[in-house]
PDB file of N, CA and C in Angstrom:
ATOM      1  N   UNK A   1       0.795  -1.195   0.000  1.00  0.00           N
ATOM      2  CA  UNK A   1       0.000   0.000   0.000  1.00  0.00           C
ATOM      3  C   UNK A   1       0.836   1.257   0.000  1.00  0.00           C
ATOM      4  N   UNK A   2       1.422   1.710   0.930  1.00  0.00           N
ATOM      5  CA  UNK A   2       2.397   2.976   1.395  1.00  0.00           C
ATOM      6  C   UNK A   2       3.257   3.240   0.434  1.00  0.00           C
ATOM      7  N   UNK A   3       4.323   1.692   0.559  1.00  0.00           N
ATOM      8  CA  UNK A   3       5.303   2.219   0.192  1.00  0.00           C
ATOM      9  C   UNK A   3       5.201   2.011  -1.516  1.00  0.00           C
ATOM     10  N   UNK A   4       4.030   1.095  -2.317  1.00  0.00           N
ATOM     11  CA  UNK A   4       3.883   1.188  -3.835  1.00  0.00           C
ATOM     12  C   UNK A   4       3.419   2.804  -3.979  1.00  0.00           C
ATOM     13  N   UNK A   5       2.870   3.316  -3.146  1.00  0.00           N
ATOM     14  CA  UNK A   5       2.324   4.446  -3.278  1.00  0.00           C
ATOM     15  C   UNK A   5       3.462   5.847  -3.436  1.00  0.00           C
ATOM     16  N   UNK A   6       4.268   5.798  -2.591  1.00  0.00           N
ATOM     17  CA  UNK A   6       5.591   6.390  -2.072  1.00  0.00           C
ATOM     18  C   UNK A   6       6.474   6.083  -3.409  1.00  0.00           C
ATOM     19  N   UNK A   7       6.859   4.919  -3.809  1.00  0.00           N
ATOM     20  CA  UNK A   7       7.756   4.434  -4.872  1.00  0.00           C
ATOM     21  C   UNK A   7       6.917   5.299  -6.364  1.00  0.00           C
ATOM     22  N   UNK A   8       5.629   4.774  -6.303  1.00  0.00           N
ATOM     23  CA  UNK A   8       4.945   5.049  -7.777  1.00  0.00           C
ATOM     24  C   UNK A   8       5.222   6.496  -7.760  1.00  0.00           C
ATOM     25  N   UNK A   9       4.917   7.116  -7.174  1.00  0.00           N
ATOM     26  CA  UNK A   9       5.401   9.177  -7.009  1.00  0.00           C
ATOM     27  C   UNK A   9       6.400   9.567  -7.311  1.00  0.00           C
ATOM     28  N   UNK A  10       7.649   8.397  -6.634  1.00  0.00           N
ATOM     29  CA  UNK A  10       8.794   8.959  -7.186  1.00  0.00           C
ATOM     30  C   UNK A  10       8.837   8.964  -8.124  1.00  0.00           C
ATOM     31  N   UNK A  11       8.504   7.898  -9.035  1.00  0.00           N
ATOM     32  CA  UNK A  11       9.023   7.329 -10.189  1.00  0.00           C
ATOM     33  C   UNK A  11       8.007   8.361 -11.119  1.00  0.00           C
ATOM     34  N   UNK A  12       7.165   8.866 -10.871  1.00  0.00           N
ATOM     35  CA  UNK A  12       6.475   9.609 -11.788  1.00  0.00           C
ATOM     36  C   UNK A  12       7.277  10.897 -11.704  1.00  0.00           C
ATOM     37  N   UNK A  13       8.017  11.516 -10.991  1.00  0.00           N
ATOM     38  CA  UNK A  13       9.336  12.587 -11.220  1.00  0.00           C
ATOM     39  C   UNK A  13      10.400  12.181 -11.916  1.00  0.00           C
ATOM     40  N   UNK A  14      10.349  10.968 -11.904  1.00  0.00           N
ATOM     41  CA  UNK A  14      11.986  10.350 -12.604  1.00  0.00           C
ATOM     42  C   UNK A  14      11.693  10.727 -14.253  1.00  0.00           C
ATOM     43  N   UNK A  15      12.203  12.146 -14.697  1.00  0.00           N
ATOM     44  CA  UNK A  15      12.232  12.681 -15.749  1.00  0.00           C
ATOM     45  C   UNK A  15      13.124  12.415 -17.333  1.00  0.00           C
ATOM     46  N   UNK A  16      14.156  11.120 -16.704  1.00  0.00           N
ATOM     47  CA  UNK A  16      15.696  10.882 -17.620  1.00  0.00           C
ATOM     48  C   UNK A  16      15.008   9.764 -18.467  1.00  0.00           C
ATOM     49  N   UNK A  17      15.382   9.877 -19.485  1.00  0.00           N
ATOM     50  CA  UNK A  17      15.158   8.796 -20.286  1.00  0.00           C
ATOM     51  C   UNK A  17      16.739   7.677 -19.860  1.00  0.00           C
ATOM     52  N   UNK A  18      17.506   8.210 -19.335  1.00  0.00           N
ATOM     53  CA  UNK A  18      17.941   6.639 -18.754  1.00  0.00           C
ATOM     54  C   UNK A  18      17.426   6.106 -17.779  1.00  0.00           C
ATOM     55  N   UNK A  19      18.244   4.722 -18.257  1.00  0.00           N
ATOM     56  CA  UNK A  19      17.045   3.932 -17.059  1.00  0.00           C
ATOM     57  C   UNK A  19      18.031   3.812 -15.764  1.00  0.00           C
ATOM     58  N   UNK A  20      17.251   3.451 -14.630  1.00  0.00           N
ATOM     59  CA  UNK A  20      17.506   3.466 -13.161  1.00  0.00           C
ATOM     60  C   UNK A  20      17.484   2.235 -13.175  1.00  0.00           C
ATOM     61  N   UNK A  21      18.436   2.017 -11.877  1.00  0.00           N
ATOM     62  CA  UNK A  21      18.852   0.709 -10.988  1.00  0.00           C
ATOM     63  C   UNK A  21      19.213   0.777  -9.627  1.00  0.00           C
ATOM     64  N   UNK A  22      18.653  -0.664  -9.441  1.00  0.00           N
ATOM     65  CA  UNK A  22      18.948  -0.757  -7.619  1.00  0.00           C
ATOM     66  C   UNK A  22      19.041  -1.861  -7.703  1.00  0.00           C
ATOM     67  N   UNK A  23      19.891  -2.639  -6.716  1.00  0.00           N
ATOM     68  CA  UNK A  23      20.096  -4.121  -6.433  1.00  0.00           C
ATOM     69  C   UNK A  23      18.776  -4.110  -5.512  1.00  0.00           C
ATOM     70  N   UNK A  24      18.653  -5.965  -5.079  1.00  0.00           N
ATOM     71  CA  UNK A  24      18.245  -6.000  -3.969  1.00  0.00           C
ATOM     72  C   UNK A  24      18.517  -7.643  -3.977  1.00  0.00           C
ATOM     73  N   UNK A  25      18.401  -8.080  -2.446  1.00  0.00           N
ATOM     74  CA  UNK A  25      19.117  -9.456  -2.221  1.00  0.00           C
ATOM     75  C   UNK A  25      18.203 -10.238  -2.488  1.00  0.00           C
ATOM     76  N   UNK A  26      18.121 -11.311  -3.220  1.00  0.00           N
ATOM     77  CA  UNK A  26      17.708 -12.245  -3.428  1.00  0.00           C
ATOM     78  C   UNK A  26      16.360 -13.323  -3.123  1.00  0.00           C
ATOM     79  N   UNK A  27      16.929 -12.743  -1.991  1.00  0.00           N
ATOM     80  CA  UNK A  27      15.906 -13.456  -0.501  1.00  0.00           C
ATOM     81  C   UNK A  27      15.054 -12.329  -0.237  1.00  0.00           C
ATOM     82  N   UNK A  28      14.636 -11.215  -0.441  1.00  0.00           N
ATOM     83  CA  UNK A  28      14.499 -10.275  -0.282  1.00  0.00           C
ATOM     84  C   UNK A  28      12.942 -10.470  -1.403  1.00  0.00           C
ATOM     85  N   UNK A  29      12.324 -11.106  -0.984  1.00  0.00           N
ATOM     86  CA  UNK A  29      11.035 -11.473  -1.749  1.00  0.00           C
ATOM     87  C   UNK A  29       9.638  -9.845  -1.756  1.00  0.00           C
ATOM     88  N   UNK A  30       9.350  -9.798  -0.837  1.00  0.00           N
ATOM     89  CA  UNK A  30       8.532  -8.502  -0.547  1.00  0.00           C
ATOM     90  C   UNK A  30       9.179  -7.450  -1.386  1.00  0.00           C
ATOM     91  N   UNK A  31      10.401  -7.328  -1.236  1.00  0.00           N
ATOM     92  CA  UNK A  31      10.604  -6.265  -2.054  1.00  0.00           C
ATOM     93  C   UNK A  31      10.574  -6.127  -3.738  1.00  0.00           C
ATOM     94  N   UNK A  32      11.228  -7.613  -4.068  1.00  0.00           N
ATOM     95  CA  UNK A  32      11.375  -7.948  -5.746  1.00  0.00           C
ATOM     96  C   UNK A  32       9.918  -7.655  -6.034  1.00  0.00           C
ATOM     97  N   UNK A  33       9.168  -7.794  -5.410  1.00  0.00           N
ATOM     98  CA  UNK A  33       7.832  -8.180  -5.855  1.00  0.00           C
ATOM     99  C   UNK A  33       7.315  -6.573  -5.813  1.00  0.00           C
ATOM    100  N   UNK A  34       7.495  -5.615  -4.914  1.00  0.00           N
ATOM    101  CA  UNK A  34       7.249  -4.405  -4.954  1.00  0.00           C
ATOM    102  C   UNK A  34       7.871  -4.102  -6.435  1.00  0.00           C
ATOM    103  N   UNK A  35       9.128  -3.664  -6.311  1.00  0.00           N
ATOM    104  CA  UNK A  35       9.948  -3.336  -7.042  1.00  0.00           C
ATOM    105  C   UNK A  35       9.485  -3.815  -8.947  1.00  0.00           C
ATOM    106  N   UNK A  36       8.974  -5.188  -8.943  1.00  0.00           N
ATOM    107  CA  UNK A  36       8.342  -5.662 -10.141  1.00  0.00           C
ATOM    108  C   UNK A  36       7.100  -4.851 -10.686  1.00  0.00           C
ATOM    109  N   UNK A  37       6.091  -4.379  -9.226  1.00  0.00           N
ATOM    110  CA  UNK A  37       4.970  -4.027  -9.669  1.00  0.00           C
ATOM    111  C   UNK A  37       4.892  -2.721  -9.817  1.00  0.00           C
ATOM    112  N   UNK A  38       5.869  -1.562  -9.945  1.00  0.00           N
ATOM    113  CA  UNK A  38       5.659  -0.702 -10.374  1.00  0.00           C
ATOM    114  C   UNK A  38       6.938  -1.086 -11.521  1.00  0.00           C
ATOM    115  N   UNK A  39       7.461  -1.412 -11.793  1.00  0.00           N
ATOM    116  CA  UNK A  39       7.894  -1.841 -13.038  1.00  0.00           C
ATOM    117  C   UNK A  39       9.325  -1.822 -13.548  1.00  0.00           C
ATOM    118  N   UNK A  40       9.827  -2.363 -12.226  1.00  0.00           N
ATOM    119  CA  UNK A  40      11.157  -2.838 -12.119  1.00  0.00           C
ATOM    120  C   UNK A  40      11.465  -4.082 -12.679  1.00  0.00           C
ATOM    121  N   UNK A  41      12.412  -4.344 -13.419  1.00  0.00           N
ATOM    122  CA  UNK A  41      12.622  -5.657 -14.313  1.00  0.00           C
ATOM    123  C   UNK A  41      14.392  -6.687 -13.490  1.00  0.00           C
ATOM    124  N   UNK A  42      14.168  -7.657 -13.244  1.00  0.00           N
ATOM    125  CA  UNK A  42      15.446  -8.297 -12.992  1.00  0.00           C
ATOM    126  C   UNK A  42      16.478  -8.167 -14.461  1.00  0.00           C
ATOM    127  N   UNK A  43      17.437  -7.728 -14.363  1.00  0.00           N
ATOM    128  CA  UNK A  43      17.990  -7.890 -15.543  1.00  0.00           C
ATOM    129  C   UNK A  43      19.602  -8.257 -14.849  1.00  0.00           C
ATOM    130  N   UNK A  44      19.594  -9.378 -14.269  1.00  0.00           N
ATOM    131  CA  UNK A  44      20.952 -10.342 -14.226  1.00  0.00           C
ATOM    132  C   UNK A  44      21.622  -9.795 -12.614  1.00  0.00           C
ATOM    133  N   UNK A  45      22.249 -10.709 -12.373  1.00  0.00           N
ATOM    134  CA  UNK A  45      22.898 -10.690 -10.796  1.00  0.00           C
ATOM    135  C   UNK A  45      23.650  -9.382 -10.418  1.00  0.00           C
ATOM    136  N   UNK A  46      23.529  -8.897  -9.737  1.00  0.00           N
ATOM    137  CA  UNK A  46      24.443  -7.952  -8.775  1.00  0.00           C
ATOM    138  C   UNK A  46      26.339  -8.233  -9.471  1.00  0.00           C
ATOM    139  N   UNK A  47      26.996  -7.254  -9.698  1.00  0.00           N
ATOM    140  CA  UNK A  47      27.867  -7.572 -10.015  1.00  0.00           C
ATOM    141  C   UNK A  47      29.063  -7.050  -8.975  1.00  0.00           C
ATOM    142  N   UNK A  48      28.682  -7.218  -7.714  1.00  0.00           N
ATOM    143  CA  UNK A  48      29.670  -7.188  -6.231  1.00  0.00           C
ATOM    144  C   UNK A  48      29.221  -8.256  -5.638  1.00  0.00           C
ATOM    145  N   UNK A  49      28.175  -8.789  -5.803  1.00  0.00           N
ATOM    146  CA  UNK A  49      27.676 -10.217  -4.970  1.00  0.00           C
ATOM    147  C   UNK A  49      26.565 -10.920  -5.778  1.00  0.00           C
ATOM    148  N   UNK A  50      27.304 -12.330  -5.695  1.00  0.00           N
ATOM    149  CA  UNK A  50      26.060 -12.714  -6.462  1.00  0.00           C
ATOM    150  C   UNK A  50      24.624 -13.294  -5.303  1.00  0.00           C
ATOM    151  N   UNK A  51      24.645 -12.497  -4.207  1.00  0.00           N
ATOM    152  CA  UNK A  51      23.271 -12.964  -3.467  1.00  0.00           C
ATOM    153  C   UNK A  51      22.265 -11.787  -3.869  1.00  0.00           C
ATOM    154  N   UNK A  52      22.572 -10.955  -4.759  1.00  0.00           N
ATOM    155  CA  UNK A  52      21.475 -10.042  -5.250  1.00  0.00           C
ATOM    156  C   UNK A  52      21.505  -9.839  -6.382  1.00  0.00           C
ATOM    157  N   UNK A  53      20.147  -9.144  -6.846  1.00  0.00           N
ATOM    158  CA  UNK A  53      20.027  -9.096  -8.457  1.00  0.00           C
ATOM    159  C   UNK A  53      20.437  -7.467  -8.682  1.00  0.00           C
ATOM    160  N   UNK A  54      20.380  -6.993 -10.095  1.00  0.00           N
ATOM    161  CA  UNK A  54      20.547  -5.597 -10.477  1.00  0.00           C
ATOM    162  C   UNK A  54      18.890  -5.563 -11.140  1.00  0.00           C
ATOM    163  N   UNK A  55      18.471  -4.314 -10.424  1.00  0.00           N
ATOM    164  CA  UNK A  55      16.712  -4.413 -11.305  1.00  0.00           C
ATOM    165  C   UNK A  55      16.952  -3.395 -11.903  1.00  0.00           C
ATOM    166  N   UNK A  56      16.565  -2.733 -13.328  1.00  0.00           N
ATOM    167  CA  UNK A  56      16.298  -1.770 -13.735  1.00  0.00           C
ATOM    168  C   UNK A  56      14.771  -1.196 -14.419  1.00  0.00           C
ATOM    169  N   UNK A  57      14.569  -0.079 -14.554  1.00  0.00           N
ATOM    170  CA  UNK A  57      13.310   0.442 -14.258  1.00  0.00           C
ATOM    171  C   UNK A  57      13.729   1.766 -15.754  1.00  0.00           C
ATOM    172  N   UNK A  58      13.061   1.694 -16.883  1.00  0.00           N
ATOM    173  CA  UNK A  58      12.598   2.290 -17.766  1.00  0.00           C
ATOM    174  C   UNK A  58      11.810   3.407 -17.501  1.00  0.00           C
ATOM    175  N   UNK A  59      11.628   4.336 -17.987  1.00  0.00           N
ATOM    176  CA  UNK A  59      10.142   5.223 -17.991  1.00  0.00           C
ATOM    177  C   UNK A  59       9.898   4.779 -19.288  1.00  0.00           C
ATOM    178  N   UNK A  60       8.144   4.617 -19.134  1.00  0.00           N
ATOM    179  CA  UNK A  60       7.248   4.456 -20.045  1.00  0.00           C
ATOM    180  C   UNK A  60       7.515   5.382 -20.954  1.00  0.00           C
ATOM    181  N   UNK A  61       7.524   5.542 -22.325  1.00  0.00           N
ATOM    182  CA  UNK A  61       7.247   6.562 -23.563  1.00  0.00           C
ATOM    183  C   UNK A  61       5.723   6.700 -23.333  1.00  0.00           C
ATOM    184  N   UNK A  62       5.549   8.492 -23.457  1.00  0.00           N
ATOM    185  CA  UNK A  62       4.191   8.963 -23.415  1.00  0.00           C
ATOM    186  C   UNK A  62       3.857   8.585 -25.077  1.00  0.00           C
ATOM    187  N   UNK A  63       2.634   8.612 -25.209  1.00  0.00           N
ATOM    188  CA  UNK A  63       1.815   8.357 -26.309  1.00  0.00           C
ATOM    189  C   UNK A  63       1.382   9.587 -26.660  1.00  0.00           C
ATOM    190  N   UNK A  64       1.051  10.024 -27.586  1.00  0.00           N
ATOM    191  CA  UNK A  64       0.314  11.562 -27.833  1.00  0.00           C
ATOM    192  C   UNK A  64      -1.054  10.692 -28.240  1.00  0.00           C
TER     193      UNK A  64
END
């Protein structure tokens, strides 16, 4: 609830057409799953440890 709410806001300021990243550990289930549903993607292991992934997060292209 809160924190999809809190995350989705930010991410609606995130103005760069590059894309963003954050690890998170593995085991770390509640969060992947946050992190997925506003539209964070796993894209391959952490590259300082492999007990976490690297997620990255696109902005949508507006449509006219």
């Amino acid at each position: 609830g809160n924190a999809t709410r809190m995350l989705t806001e930010f991410l609606s300021q995130f103005k760069s057409d590059k894309p963003l990243f954050l690890y998170v550990y593995k085991t770390n289930e509640i969060a992947i799953r946050l992190y997925e549903k506003v539209g964070f993607k796993i894209v391959g292991d952490c590259h300082f440890t492999s007990s976490a992934y690297t997620m990255q997060y696109k902005r949508k292209e507006m449509t006219l």
